[in-house]
C-alpha atoms as a PDB file:
ATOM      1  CA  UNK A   1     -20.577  -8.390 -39.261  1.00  0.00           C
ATOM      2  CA  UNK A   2     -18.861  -4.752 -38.798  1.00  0.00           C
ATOM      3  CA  UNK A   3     -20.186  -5.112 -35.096  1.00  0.00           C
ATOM      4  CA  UNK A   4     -19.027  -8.454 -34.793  1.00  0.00           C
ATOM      5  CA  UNK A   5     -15.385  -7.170 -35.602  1.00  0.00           C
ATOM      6  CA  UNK A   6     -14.994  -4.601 -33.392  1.00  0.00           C
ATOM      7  CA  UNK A   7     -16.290  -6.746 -30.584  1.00  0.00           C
ATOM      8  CA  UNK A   8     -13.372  -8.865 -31.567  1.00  0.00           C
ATOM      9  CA  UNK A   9     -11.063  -6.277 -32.087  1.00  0.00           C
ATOM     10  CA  UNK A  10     -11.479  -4.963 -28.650  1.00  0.00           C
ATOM     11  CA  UNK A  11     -11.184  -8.139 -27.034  1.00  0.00           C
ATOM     12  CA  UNK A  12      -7.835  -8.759 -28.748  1.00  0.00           C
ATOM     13  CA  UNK A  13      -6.817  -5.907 -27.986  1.00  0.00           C
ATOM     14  CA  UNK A  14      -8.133  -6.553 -23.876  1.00  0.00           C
ATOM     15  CA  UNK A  15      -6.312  -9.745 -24.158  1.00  0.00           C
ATOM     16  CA  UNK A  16      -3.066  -8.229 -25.282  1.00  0.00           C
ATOM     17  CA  UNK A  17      -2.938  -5.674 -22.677  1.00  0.00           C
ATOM     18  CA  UNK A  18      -3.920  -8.542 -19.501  1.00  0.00           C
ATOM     19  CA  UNK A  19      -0.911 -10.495 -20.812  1.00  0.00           C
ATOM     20  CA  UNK A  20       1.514  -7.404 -21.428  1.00  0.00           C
ATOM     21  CA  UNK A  21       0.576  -6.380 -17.198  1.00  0.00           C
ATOM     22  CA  UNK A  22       0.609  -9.866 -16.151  1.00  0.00           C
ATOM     23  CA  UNK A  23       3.587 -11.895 -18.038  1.00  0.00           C
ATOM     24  CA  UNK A  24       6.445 -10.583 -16.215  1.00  0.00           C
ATOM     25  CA  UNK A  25       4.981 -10.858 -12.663  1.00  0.00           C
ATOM     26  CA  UNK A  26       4.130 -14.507 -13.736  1.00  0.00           C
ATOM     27  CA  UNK A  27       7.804 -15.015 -14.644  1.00  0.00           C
ATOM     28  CA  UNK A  28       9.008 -13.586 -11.625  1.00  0.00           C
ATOM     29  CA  UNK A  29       7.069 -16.255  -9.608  1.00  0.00           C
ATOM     30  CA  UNK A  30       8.044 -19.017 -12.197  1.00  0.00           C
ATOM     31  CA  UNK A  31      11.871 -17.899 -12.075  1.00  0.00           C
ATOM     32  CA  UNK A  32      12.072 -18.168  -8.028  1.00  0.00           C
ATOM     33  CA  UNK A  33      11.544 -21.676  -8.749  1.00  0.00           C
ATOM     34  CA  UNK A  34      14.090 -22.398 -10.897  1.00  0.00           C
ATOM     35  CA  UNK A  35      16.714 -24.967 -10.409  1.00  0.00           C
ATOM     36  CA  UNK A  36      19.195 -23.307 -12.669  1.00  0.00           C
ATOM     37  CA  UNK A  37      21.801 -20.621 -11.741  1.00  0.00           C
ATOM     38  CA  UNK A  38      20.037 -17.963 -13.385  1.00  0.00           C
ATOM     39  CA  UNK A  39      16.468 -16.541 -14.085  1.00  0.00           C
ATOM     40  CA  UNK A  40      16.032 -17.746 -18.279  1.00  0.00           C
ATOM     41  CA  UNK A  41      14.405 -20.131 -20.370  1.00  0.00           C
ATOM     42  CA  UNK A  42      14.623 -22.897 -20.256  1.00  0.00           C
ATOM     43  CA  UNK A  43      14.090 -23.809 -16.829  1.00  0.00           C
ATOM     44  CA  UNK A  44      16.173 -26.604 -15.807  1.00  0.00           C
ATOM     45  CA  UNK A  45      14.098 -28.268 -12.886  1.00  0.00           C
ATOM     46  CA  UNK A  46      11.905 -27.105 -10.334  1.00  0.00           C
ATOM     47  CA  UNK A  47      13.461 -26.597  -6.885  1.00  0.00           C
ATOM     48  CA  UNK A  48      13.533 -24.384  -3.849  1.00  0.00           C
ATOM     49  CA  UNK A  49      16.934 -23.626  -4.282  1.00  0.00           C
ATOM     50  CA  UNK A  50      16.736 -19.795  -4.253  1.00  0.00           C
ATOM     51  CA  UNK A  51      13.977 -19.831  -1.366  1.00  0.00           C
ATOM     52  CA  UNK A  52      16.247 -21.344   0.802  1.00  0.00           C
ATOM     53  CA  UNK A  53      19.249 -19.171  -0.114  1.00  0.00           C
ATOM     54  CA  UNK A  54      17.074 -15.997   0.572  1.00  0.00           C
ATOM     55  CA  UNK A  55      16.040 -17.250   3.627  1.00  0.00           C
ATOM     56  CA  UNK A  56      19.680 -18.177   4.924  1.00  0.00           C
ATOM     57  CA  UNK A  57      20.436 -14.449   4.151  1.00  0.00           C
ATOM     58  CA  UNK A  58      20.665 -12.584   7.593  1.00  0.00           C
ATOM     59  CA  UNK A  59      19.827  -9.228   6.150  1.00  0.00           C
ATOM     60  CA  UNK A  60      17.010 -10.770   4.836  1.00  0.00           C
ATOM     61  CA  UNK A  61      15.497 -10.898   8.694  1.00  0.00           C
ATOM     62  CA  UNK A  62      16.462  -7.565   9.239  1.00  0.00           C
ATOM     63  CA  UNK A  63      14.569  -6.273   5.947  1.00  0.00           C
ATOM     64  CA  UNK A  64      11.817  -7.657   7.246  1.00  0.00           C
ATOM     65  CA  UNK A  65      11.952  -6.652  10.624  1.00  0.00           C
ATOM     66  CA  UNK A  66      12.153  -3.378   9.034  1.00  0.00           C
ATOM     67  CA  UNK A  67       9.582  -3.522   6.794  1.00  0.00           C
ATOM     68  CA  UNK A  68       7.064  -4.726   9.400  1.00  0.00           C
ATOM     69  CA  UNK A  69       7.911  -2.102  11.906  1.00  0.00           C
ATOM     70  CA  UNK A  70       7.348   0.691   9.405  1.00  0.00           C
ATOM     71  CA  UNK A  71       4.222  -1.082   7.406  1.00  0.00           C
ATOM     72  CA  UNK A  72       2.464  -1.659  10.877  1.00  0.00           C
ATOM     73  CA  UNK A  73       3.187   1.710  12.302  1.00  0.00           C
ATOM     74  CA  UNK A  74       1.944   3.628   8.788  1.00  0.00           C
ATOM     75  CA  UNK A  75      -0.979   1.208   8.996  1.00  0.00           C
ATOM     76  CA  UNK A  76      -2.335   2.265  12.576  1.00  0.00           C
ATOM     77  CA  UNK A  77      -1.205   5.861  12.623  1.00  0.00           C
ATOM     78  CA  UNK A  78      -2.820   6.531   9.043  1.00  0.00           C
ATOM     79  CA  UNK A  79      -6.148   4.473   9.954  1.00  0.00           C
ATOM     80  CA  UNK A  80      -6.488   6.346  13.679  1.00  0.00           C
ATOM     81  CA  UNK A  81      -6.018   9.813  11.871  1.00  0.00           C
ATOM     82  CA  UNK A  82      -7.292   9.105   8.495  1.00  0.00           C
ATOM     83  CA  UNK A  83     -10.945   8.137  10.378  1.00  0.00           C
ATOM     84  CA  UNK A  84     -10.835  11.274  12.756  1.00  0.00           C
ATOM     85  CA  UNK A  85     -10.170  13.549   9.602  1.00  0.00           C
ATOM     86  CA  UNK A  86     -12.875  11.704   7.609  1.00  0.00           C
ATOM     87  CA  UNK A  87     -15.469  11.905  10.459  1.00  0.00           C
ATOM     88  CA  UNK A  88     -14.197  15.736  10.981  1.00  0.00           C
ATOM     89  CA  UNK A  89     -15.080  16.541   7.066  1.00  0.00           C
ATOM     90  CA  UNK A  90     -18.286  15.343   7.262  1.00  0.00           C
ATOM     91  CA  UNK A  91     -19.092  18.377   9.315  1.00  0.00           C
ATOM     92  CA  UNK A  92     -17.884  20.521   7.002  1.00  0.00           C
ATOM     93  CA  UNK A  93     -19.878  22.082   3.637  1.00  0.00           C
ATOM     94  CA  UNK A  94     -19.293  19.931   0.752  1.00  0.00           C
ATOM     95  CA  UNK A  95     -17.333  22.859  -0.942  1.00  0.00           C
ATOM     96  CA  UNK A  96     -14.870  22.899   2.209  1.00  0.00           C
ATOM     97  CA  UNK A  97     -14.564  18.967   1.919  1.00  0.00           C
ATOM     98  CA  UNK A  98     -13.663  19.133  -1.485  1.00  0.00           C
ATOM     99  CA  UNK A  99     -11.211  21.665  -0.994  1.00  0.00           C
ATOM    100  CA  UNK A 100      -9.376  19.651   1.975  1.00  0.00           C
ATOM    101  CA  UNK A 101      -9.244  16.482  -0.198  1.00  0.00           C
ATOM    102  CA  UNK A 102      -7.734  18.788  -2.349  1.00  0.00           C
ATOM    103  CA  UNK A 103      -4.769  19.705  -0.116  1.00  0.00           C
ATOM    104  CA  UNK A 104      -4.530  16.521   1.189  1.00  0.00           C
ATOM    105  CA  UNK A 105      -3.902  15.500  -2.445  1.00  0.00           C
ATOM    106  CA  UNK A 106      -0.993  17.731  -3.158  1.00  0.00           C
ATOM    107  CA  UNK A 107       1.596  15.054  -2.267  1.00  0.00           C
ATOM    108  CA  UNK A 108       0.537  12.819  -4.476  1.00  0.00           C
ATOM    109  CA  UNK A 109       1.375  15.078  -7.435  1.00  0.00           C
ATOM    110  CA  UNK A 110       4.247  15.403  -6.889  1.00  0.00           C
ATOM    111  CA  UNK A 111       6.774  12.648  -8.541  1.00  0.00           C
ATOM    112  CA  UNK A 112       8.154  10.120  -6.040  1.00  0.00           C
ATOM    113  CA  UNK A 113      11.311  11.220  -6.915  1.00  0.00           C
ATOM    114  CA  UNK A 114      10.961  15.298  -5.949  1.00  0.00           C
ATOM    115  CA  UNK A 115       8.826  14.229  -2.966  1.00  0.00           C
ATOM    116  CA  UNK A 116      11.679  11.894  -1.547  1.00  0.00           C
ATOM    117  CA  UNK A 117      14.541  14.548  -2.247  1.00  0.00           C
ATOM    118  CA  UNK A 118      12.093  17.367  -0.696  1.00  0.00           C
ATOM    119  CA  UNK A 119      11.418  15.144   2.350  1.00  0.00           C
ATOM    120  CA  UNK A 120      15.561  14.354   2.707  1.00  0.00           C
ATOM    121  CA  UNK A 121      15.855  18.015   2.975  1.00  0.00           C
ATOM    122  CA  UNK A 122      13.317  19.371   5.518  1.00  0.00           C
ATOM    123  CA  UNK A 123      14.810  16.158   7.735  1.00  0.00           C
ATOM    124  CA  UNK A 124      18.097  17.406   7.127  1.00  0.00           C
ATOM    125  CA  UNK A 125      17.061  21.089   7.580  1.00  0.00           C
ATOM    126  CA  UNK A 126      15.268  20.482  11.044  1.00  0.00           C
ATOM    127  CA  UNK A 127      18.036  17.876  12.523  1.00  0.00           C
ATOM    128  CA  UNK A 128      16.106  15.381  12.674  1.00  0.00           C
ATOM    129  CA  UNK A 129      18.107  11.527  12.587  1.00  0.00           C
ATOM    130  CA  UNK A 130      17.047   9.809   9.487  1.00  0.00           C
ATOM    131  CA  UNK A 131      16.139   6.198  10.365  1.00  0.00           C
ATOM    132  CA  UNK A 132      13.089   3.995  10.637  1.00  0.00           C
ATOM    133  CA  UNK A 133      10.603   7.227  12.549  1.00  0.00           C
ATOM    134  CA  UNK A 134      11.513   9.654   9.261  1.00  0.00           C
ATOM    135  CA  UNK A 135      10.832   6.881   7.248  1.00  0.00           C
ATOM    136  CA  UNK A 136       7.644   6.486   8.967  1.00  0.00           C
ATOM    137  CA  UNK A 137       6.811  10.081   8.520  1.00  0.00           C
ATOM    138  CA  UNK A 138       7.368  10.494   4.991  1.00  0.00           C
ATOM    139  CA  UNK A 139       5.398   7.293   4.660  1.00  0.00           C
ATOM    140  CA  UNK A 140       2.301   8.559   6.339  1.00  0.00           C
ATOM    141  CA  UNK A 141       2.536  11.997   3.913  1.00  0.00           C
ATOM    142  CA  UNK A 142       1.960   9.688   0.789  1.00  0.00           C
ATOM    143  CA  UNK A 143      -0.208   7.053   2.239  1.00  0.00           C
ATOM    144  CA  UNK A 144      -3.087   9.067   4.540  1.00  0.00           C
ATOM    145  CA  UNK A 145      -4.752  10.822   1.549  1.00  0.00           C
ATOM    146  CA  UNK A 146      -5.544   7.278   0.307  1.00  0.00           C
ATOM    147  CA  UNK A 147      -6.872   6.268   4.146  1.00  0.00           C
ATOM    148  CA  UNK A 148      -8.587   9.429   4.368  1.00  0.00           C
ATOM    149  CA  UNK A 149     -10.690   9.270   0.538  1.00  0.00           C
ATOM    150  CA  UNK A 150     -11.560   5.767   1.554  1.00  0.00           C
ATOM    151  CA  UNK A 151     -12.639   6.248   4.780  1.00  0.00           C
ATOM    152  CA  UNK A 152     -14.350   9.426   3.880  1.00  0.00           C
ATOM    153  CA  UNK A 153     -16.008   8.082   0.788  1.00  0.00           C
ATOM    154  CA  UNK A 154     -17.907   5.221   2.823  1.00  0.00           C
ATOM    155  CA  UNK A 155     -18.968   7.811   5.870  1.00  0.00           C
ATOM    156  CA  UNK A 156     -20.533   9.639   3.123  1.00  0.00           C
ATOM    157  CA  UNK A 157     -22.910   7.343   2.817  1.00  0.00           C
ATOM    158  CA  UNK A 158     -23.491   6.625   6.230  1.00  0.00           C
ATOM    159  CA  UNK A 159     -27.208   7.164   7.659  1.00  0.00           C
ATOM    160  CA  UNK A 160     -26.422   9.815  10.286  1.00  0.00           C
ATOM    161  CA  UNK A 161     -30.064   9.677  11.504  1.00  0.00           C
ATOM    162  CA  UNK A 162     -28.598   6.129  13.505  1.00  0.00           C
ATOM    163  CA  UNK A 163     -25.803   7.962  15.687  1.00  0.00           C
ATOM    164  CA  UNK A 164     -28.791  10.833  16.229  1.00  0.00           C
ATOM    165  CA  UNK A 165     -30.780   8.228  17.490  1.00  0.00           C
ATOM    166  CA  UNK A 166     -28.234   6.609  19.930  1.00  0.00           C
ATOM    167  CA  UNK A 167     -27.687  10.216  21.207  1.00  0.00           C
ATOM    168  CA  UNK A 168     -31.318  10.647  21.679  1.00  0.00           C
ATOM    169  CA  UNK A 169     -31.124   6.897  23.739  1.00  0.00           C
ATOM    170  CA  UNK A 170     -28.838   8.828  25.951  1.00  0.00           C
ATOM    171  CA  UNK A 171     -25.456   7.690  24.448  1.00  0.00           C
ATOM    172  CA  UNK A 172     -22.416  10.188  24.626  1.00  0.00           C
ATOM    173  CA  UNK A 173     -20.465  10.475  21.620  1.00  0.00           C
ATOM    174  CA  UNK A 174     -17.918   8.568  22.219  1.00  0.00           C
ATOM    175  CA  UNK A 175     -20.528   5.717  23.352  1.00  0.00           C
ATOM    176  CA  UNK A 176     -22.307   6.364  19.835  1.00  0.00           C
ATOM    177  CA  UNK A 177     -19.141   5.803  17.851  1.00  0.00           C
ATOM    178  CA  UNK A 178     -17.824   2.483  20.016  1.00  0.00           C
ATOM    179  CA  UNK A 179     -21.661   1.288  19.368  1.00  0.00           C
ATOM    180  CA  UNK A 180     -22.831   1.932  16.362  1.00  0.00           C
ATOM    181  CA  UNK A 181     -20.444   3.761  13.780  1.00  0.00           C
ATOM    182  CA  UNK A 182     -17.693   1.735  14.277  1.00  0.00           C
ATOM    183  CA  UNK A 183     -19.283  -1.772  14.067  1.00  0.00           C
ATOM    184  CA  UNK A 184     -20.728  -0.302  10.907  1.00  0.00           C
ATOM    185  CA  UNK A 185     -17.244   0.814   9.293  1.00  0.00           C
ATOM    186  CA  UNK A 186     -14.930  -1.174  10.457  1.00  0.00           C
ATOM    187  CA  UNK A 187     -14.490  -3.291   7.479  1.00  0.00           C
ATOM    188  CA  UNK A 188     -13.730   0.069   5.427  1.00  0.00           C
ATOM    189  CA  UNK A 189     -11.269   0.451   8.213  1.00  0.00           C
ATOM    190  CA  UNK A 190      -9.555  -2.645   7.987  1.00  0.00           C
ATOM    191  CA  UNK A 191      -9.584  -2.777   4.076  1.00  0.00           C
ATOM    192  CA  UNK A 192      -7.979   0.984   4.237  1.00  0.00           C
ATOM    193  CA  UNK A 193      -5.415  -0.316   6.904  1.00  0.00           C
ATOM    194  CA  UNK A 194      -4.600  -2.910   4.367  1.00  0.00           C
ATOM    195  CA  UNK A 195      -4.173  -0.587   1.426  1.00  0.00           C
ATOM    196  CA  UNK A 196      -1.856   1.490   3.566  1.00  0.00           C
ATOM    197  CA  UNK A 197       0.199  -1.501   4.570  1.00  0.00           C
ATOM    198  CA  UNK A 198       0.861  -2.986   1.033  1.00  0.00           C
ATOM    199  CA  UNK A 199       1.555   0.513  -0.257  1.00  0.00           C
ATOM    200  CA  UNK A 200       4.145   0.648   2.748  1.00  0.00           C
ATOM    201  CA  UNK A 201       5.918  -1.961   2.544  1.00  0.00           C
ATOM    202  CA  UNK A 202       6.003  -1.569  -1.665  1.00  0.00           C
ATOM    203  CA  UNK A 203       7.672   1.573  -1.387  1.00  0.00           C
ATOM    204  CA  UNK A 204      11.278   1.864  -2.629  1.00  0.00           C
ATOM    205  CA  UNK A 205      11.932   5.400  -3.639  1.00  0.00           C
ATOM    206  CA  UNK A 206      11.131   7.432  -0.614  1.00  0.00           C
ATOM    207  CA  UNK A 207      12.252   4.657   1.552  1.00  0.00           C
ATOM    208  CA  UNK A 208      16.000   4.582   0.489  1.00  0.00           C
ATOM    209  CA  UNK A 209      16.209   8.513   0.357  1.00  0.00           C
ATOM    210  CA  UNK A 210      14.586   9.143   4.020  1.00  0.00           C
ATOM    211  CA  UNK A 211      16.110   6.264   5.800  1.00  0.00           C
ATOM    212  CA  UNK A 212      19.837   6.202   5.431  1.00  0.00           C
ATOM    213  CA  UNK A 213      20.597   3.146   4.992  1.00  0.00           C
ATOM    214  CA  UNK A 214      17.692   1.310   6.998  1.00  0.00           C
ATOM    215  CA  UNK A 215      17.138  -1.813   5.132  1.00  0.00           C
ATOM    216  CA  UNK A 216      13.530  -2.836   4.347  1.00  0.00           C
ATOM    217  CA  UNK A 217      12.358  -5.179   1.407  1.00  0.00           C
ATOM    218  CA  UNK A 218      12.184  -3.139  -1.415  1.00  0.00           C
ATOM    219  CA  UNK A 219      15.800  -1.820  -0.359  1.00  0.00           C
ATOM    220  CA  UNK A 220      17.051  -5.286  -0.653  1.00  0.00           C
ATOM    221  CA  UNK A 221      16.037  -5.993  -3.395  1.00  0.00           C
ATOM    222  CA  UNK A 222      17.774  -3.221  -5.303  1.00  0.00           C
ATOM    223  CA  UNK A 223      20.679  -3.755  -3.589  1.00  0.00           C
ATOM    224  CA  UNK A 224      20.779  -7.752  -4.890  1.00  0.00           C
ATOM    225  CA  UNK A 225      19.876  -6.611  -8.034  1.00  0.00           C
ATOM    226  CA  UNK A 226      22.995  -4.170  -8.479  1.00  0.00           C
ATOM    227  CA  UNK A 227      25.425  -6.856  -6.762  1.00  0.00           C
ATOM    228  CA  UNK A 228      24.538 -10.100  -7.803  1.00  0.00           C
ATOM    229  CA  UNK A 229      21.365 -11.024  -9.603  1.00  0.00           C
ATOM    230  CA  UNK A 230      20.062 -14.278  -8.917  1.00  0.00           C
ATOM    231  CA  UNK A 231      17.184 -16.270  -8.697  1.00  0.00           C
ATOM    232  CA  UNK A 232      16.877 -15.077  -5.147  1.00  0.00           C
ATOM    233  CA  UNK A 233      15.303 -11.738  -6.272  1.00  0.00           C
ATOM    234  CA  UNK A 234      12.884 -13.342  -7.855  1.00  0.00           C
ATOM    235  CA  UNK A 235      12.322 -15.126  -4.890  1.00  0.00           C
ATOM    236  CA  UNK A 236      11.948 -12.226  -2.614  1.00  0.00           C
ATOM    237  CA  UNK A 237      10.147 -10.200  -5.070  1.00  0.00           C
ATOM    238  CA  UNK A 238       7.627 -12.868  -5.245  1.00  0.00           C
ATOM    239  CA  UNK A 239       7.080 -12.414  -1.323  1.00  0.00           C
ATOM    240  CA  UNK A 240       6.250  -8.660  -2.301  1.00  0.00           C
ATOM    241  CA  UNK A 241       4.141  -9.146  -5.040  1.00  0.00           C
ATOM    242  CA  UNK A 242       2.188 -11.636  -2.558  1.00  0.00           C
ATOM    243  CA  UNK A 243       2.004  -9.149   0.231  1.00  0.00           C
ATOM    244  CA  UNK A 244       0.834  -6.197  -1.710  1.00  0.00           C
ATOM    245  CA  UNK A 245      -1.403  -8.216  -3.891  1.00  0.00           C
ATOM    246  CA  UNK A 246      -3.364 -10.366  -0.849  1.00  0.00           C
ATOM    247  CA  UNK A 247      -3.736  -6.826   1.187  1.00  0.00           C
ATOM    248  CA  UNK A 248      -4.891  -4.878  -1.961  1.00  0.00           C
ATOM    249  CA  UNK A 249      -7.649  -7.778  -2.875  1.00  0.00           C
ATOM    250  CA  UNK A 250      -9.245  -8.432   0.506  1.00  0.00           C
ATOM    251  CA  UNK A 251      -8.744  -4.688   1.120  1.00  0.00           C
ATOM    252  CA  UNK A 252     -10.823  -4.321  -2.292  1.00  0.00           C
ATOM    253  CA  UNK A 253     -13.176  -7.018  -0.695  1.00  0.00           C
ATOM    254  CA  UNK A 254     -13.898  -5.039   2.367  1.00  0.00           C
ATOM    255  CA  UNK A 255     -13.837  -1.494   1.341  1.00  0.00           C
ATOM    256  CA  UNK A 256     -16.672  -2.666  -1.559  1.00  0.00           C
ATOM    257  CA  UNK A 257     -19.103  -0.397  -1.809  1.00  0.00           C
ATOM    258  CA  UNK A 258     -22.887  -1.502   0.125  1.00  0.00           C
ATOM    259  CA  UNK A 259     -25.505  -0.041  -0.436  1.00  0.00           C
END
């Protein structure tokens, strides 16, 4: 009976904690739909009413235009240098490995806040134009020690005896990586470009402090919210929570561990 109550307990307690994470991204979803003039109980009618006023929003376009420019270019840069690193550690002792995860770590300790004020600086400092490239940049400081630990963690378990054998066939290196690693990893490549695009395109923070004024999705969002809050937030935050949700799960998909 005492074991019996736990059990319960637990799952109570399980259930609580799914509904505390997952109620208010239901509502904003629910609210986007909303025939009413505001996001609140109870909900008039259904209707597409704030989908359509998002989407006659010009700076709506341009957020996305934005967004896509950066997300794609973080996505490919991070994914072309995150694998080269990855494939470069696996040379190295496992003490040396460790140690470069390590440093490629150290931004994420830092709070998003310090890390975006720090960044605004050495841009300022060094002259260089803040826009959609320093947005980019600060971007790729955040997102490539996630690329690289993904990457890294499914080369580990690579059998390295296959590329010796290609190379024994006659096969350069380069030949041996088109051939045989690549085919092997690439859906740990294209789940980790996923993750880095959906982490990208979520970012707020950094975004608004490196990119003067360079509107991108999360940007707009805060902006709507501090001058008129509508329905059409909910709206547009339901496109991010779609984004960064669908990348994350098939990214979580493809980067599952096999054995």
């Amino acid at each position: 009976m005492e074991t019996a109550s736990r059990s319960f307990i637990w799952q109570l307690t399980g259930l609580v904690f799914v509904i505390f994470m997952t109620a208010p991204l239901v509502l904003v979803v629910l609210f986007s739909f909303t025939g009413g003039d505001i996001a609140a109980f109870p909900i008039p009618s259904l209707s597409l009413r704030w989908w359509r006023a998002l989407f006659a929003k010009p700076e709506f376009f341009d957020a996305l235009r934005n967004s896509t420019i950066i997300g794609l270019s973080v996505s490919a840069i991070s994914t072309i240098v995150g694998t080269v690193t990855a494939l470069g550690m696996l040379k190295l002792s496992e003490r040396t490995a460790a140690l470069v995860t390590f440093l490629l770590g150290l931004p994420l300790l830092l709070p998003a806040l310090v890390l975006a004020v720090s960044l605004l600086s050495f841009f300022i400092g060094i002259g260089l134009k803040l826009g959609l490239l320093t947005v980019i940049l600060s971007h790729l400081l955040f997102i490539l020690p996630f690329v690289v630990m993904i990457i890294f963690s499914r080369l580990r378990t690579f059998d390295l005896s296959i590329i010796e054998s290609a190379r024994d066939l006659g096969a350069s290196p380069a030949r041996a990586f088109w051939t045989v690693t690549l085919p092997i990893i690439a859906p740990t490549l294209i789940g980790a470009a996923l993750i880095a695009l959906a982490l990208s395109i979520d970012d707020l923070i950094i975004t608004f402090f490196t990119g003067s004024g360079a509107a991108t999705l999360p940007t707009l969002v805060w902006s709507m919210i501090r001058t008129n809050l509508t329905p059409a937030t909910n709206a547009l935050g339901t496109l991010l929570l779609a984004a960064t949700l669908g990348g994350t799960l098939i990214a979580m998909r493809l980067t599952k561990f096999r054995g």
